[in-house]
Structures are given as C-alpha cells and as structure tokens.
Protein backbone atom coordinates (compact mmCIF):
# COMPACT_ATOMS: atom_id res chain seq x y z
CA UNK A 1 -72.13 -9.78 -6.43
CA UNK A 2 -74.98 -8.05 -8.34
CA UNK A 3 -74.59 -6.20 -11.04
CA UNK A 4 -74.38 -2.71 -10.09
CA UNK A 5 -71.87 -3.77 -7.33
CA UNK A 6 -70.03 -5.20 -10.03
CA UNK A 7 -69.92 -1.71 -12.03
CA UNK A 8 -69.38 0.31 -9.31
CA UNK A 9 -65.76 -2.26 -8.87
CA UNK A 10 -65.46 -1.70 -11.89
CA UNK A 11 -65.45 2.07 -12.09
CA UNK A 12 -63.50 2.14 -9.05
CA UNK A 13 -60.78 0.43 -10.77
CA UNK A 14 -60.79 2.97 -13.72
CA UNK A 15 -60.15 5.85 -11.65
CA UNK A 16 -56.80 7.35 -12.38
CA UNK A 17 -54.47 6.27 -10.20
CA UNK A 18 -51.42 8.92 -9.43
CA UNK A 19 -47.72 7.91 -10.62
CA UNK A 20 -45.49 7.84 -7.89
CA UNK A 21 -42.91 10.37 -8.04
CA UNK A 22 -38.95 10.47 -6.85
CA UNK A 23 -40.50 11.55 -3.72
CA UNK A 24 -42.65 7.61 -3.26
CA UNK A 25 -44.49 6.52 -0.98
CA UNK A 26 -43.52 3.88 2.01
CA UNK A 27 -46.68 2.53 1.67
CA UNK A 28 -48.58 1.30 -1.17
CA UNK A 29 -50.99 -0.97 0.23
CA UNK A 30 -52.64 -1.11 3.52
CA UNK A 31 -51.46 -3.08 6.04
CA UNK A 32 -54.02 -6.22 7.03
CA UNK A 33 -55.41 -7.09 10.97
CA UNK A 34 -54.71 -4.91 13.45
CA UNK A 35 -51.51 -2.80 14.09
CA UNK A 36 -48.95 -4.72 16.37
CA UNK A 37 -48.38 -2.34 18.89
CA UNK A 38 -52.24 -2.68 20.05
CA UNK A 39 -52.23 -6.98 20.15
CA UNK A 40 -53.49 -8.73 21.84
CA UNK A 41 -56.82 -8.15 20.94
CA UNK A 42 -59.73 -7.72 23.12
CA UNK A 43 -62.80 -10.40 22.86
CA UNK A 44 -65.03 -7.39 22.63
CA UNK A 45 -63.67 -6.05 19.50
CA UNK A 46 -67.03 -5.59 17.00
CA UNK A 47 -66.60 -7.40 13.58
CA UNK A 48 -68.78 -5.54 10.89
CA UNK A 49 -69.70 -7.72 7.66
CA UNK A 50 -69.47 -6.42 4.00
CA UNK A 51 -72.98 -7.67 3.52
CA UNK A 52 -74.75 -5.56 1.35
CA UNK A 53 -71.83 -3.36 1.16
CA UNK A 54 -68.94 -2.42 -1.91
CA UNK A 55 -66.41 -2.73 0.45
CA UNK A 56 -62.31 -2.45 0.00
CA UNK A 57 -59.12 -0.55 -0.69
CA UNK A 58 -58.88 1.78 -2.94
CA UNK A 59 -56.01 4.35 -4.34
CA UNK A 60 -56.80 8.58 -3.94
CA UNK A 61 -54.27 10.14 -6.46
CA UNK A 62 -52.66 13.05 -5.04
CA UNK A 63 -49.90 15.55 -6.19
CA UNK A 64 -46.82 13.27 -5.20
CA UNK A 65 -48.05 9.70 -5.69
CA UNK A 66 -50.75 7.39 -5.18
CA UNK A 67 -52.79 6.72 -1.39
CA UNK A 68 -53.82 3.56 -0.22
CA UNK A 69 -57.35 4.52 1.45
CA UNK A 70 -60.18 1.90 2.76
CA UNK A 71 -63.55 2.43 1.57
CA UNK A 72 -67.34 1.04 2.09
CA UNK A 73 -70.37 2.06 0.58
CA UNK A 74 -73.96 0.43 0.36
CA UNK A 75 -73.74 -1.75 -2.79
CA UNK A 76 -76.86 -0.46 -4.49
CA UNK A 77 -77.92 3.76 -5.06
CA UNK A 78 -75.53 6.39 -4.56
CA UNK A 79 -74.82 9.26 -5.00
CA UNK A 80 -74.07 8.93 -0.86
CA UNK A 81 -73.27 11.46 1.62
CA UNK A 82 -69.68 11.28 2.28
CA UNK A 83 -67.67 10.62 5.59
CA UNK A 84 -64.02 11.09 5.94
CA UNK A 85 -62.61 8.42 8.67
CA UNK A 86 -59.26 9.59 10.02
CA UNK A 87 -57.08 7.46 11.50
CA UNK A 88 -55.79 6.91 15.32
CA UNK A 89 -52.14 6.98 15.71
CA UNK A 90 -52.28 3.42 14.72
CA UNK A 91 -53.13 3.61 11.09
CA UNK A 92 -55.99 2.16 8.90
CA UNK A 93 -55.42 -1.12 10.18
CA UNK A 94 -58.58 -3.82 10.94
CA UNK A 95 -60.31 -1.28 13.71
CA UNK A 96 -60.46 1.77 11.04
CA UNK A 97 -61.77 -0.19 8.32
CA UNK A 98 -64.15 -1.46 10.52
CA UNK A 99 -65.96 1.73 11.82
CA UNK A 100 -66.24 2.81 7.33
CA UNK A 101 -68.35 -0.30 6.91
CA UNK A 102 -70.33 0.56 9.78
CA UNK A 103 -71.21 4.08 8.60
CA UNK A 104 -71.72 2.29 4.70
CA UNK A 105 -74.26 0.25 6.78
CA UNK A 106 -75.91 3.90 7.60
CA UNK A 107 -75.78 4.73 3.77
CA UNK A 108 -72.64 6.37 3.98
CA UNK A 109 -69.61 6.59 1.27
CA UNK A 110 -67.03 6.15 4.00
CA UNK A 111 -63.41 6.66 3.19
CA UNK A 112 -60.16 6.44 5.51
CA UNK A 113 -56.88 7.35 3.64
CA UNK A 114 -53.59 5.99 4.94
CA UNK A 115 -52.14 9.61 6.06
CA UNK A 116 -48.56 8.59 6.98
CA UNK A 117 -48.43 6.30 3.89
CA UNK A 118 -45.21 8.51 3.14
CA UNK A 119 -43.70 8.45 6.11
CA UNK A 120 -43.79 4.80 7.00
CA UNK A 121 -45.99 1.65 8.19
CA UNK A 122 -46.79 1.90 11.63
CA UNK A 123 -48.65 -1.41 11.61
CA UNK A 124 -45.09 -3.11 12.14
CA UNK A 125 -44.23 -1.35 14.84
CA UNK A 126 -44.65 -2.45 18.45
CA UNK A 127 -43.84 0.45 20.51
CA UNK A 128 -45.97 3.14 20.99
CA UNK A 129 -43.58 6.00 21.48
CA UNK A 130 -41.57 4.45 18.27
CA UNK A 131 -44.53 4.78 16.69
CA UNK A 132 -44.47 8.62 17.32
CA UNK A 133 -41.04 9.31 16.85
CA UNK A 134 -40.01 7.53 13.87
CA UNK A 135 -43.38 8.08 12.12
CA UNK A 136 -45.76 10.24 13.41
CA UNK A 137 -43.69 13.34 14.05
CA UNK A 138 -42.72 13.14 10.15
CA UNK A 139 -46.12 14.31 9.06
CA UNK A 140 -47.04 17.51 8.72
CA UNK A 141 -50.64 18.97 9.60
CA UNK A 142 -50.36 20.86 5.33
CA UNK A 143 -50.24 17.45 4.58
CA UNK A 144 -53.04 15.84 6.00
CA UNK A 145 -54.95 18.95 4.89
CA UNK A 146 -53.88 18.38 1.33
CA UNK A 147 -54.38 14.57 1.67
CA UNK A 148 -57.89 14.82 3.07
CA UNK A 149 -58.78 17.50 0.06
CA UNK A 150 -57.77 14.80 -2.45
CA UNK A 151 -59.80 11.90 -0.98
CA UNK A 152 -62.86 14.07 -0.69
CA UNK A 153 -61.93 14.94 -4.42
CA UNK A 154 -61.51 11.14 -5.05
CA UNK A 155 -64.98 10.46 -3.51
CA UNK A 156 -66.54 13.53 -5.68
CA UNK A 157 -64.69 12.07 -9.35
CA UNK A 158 -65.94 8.52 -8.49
CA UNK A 159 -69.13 9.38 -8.88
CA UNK A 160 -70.49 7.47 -5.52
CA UNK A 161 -69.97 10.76 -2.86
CA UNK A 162 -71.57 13.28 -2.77
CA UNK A 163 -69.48 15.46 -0.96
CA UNK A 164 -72.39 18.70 -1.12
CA UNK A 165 -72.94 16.10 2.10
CA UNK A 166 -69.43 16.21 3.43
CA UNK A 167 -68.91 14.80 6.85
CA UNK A 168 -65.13 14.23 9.02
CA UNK A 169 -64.87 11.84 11.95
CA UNK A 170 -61.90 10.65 13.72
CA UNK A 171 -60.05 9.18 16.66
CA UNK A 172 -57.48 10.14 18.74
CA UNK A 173 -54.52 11.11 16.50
CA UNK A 174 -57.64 11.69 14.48
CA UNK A 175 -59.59 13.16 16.30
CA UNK A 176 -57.23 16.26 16.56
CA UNK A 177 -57.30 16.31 12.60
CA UNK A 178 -61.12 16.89 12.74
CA UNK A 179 -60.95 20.08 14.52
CA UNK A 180 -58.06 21.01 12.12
CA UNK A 181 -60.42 20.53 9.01
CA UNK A 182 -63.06 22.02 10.09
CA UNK A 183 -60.90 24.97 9.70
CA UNK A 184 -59.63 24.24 6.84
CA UNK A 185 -62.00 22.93 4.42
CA UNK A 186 -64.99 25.48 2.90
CA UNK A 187 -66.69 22.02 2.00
CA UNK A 188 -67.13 20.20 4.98
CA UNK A 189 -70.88 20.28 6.74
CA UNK A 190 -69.52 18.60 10.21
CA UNK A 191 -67.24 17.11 11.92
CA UNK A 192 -67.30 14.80 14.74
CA UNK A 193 -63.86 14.55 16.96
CA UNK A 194 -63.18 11.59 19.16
CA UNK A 195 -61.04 12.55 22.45
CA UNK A 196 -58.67 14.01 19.44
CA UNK A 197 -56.07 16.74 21.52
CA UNK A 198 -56.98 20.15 21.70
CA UNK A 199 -53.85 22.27 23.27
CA UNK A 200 -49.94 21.34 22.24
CA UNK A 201 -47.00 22.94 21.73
CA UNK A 202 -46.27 24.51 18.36
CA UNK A 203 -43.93 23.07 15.73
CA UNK A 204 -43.05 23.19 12.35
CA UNK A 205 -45.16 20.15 11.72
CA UNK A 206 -47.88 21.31 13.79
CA UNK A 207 -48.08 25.03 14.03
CA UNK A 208 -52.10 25.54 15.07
CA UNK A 209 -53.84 23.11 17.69
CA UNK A 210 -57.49 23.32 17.16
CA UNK A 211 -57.90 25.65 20.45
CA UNK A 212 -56.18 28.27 18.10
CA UNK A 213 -58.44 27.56 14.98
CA UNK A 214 -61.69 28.17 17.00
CA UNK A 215 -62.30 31.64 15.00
CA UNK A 216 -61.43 29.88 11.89
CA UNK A 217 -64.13 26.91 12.14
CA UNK A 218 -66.48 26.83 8.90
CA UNK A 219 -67.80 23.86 9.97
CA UNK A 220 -69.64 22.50 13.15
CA UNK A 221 -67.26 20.03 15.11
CA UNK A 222 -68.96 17.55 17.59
CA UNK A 223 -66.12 16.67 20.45
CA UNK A 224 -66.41 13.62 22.18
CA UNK A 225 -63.86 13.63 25.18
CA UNK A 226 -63.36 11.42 28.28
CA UNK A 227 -63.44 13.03 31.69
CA UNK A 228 -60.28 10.27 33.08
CA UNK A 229 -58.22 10.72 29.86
CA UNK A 230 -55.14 10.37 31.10
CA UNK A 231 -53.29 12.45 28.02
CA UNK A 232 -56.33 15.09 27.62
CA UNK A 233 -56.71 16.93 31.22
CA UNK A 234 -59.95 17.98 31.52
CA UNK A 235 -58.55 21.31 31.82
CA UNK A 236 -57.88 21.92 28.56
CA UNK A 237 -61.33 20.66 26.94
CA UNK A 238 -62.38 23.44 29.24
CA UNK A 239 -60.75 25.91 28.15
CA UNK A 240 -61.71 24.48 24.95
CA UNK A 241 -65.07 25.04 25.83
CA UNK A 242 -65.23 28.04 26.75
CA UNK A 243 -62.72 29.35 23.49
CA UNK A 244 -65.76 27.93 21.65
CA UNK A 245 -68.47 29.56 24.04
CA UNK A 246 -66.52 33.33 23.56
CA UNK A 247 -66.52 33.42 19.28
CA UNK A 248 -69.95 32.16 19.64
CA UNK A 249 -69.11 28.70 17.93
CA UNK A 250 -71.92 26.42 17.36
CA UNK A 251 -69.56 23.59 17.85
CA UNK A 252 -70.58 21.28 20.88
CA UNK A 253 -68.22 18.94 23.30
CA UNK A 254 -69.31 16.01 25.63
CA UNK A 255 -67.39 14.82 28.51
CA UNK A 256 -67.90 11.11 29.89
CA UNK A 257 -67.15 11.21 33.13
CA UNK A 258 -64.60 8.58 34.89
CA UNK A 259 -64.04 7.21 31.18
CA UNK A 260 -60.51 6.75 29.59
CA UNK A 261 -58.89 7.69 26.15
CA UNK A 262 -59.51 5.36 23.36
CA UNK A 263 -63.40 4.73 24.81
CA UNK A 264 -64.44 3.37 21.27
CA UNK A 265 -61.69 1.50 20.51
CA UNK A 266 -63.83 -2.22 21.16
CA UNK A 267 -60.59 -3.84 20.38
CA UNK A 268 -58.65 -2.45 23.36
CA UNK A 269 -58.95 -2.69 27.71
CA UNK A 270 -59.90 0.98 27.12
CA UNK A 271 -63.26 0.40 25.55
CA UNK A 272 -66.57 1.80 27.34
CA UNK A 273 -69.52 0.26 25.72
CA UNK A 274 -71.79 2.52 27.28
CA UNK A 275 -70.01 5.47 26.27
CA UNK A 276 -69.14 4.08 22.92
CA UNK A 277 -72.80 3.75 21.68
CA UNK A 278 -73.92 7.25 23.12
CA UNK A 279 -71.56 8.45 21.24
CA UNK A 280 -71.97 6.84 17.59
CA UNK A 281 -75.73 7.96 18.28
CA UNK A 282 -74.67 11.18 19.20
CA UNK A 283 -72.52 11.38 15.71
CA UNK A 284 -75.10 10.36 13.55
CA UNK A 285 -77.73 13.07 14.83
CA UNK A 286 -74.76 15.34 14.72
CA UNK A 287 -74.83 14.26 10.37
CA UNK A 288 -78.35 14.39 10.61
CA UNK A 289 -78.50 17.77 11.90
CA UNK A 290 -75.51 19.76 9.82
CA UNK A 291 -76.89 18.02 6.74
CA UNK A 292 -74.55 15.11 6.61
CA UNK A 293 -77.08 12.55 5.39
C-alpha cells in the first residue's frame, strides 16, 4: 500500500462514527459473499480486483446510529466525482460491492450504504418473498432519503467526494430509489435507474412511485428497463414515458427488447451480457453528459 493509500485509510478511520442509539441498528457490519437467497452462483459472475483501488467498508453516521456502507475509490488523487450505488432487494452483498470498484476503476468515489441495516440482514435469508415481508416492507422511502443524504454528506466530510459531481445508480429495489432521489435531492447531477419499478400502490412506507415525482425531478434520471420483465409490464414504462415526455423532462428510458429483470446481475440465469455492457456504456456517457465526472 503506498503512502497516500495509507492516509486516505487512515482518515477514513478518523471520521466520526455515529453512537448507536436505543433505537440500534440490526446490522453493524456488512454481510460477506453473496446473499443466500440468490446461490448458487452463476460462472459468469464478473470479479473486479482492488488493484489500484482504496477499497472497503466503511461507517456513514446518521441521526440514529452508525451505517455499514461499501466503498472504492482510485488509491491516488481525489477529490472524485461521487456515485451513490443503491442496493437490489438483496443488500450490499458480493454483487453490490462489486459494481463500486468498477466505477472506482472509472475514477469514481463509489459508495453503497446498507439501507435496511435497521430493519434486518437479508443476506441470511433464503426466500425471496421473506425477504420482502419481514424486511423490505419495514423501510420507509423518508428513510432511504435521509440515509442517502448522510452518505453523500459522509463522502463530502471525508474529503475524497466531491459531491458538486453527484451521481445515483441502482438496481432493481434500487433502481426505484433512483427515480425517488432525483426528486428529492437539490444536489444530485444524474441518476441512472436499472429496471427499478415505476407504478405501485401507495402506502405509508411508500407514498410516491417515481411516475408521481415526474414534475418534481431536479435531476436527469437515465432508465434502463427490460422489454420481457416479468414484474415491470412494459405498459407502465410507457406510461412512464410519456409522464416524462408531457412535463417536458429531460430524463431518458431504454427498453431491451425480449430481455428479463435483473439483466446486469452477471451472477444470476437472468444476466444479458449484451444488454449489460450497452448499458454501463450508456451510464457512463449519461455521468459524462450531466457533469458526473
């Protein structure tokens, strides 16, 4: 390790780290693999080295505690344009962590908090629909907002992200979260949304779906959507469309046609390369274009 990789370790350690209040946290670390409800895993599941990276997990303090978050950045520079990498429904587990050293590799500061770190460890759980009902429908879309706002915060106080170059992707679960941020934060540059749901019914937890928020976007979204996704019908990323097309949005959305949900997902059947590398170039012109670079 050189020496400024050693100092930025270093300063990443001093950060203050939250107390956990009564409230705590199920999680306080992140979990390490892959999630066990999507094993076995595929042989075409890409493996990104650390090399020439800072590369590991990291704590974002936050009102009620302390968040276990992955993060990768090129080793040497800095300050880096920042990237916020939401999770799929299965958590920051191997896959996640993977796709934040691959935008490092791009000169990135790429971060992924653990957003249901309160509500539980999904990497233990085997069962998708478990998955959603003892876990997932726990966490509210305020905060993920609030959550997200902390570890751009985290990456701003660190010293490493500049976050004047404030980027969002995500996947699936994630994916859905983009288009919600893009609403909500008056910092973030662009966003770029991977087959992430667009139309739902209203809850508590989840009062706005992004096909409500499209005359609240500050920022540019980039929607990358499947055209045989199963759990998106291509019905509603029309009328998505055309939401976006009526407030004169600047936002954009790509269909692949005959491709499934989860197309980047290397480490699952559902993986398209094709489609999978059209889209990560299509996401970093999308950066390059809306200034996140």
């Amino acid at each position: 390790m050189g020496e400024q990789a050693e100092s930025i370790r270093r300063m990443l350690e001093s950060i203050p780290k939250a107390r956990v209040t009564r409230r705590g946290f199920v999680m306080t670390a992140l979990t390490t693999g892959f999630a066990l409800a999507v094993r076995p895993i595929s042989a075409q599941t890409v493996t990104t080295d650390a090399d020439s990276l800072t590369a590991g997990e990291v704590k974002i303090p936050t009102s009620d505690g302390s968040l276990p978050a992955y993060q990768a950045m090129p080793s040497q520079g800095g300050p880096f344009a920042t990237v916020l990498v939401v999770q799929e429904i299965f958590g920051v587990h191997e896959h996640i962590k993977d796709v934040c050293r691959r935008l490092a590799k791009l000169g990135y500061l790429a971060v992924a908090p653990e957003l249901y770190a309160r509500q539980g460890d999904v990497s233990k759980l085997s069962d998708i629909n478990e998955i959603r009902t003892k876990v997932v429908s726990k966490v509210s879309d305020a905060q993920v907002m609030a959550d997200l706002d902390a570890t751009a915060g985290w990456a701003k106080d660190s010293g490493f992200g500049n976050i004047r170059k404030l980027g969002i992707t995500g996947f699936c679960w994630g994916g859905r979260i983009v288009w919600l941020y893009a609403a909500h934060s008056t910092q973030l540059k662009a966003g770029v949304a991977w087959y992430g749901r667009l139309i739902g019914e209203h809850s508590k937890m989840q009062p706005q779906h992004p096909i409500d928020l499209v005359g609240s976007l500050k920022a540019p979204v980039l929607g990358l959507y499947g055209g045989a996704d199963e759990g998106i019908p291509l019905e509603t990323i029309e009328q998505m469309k055309q939401a976006l097309n009526a407030a004169g949005n600047s936002s954009e959305i790509i269909v692949y046609p005959d491709t499934p949900h989860g197309f980047h997902a290397d480490y699952r059947p559902s993986y398209r390369r094709e489609q999978a590398q059209d889209g990560w170039k299509r996401l970093q012109a999308w950066f390059r274009q809306h200034g996140v670079a």
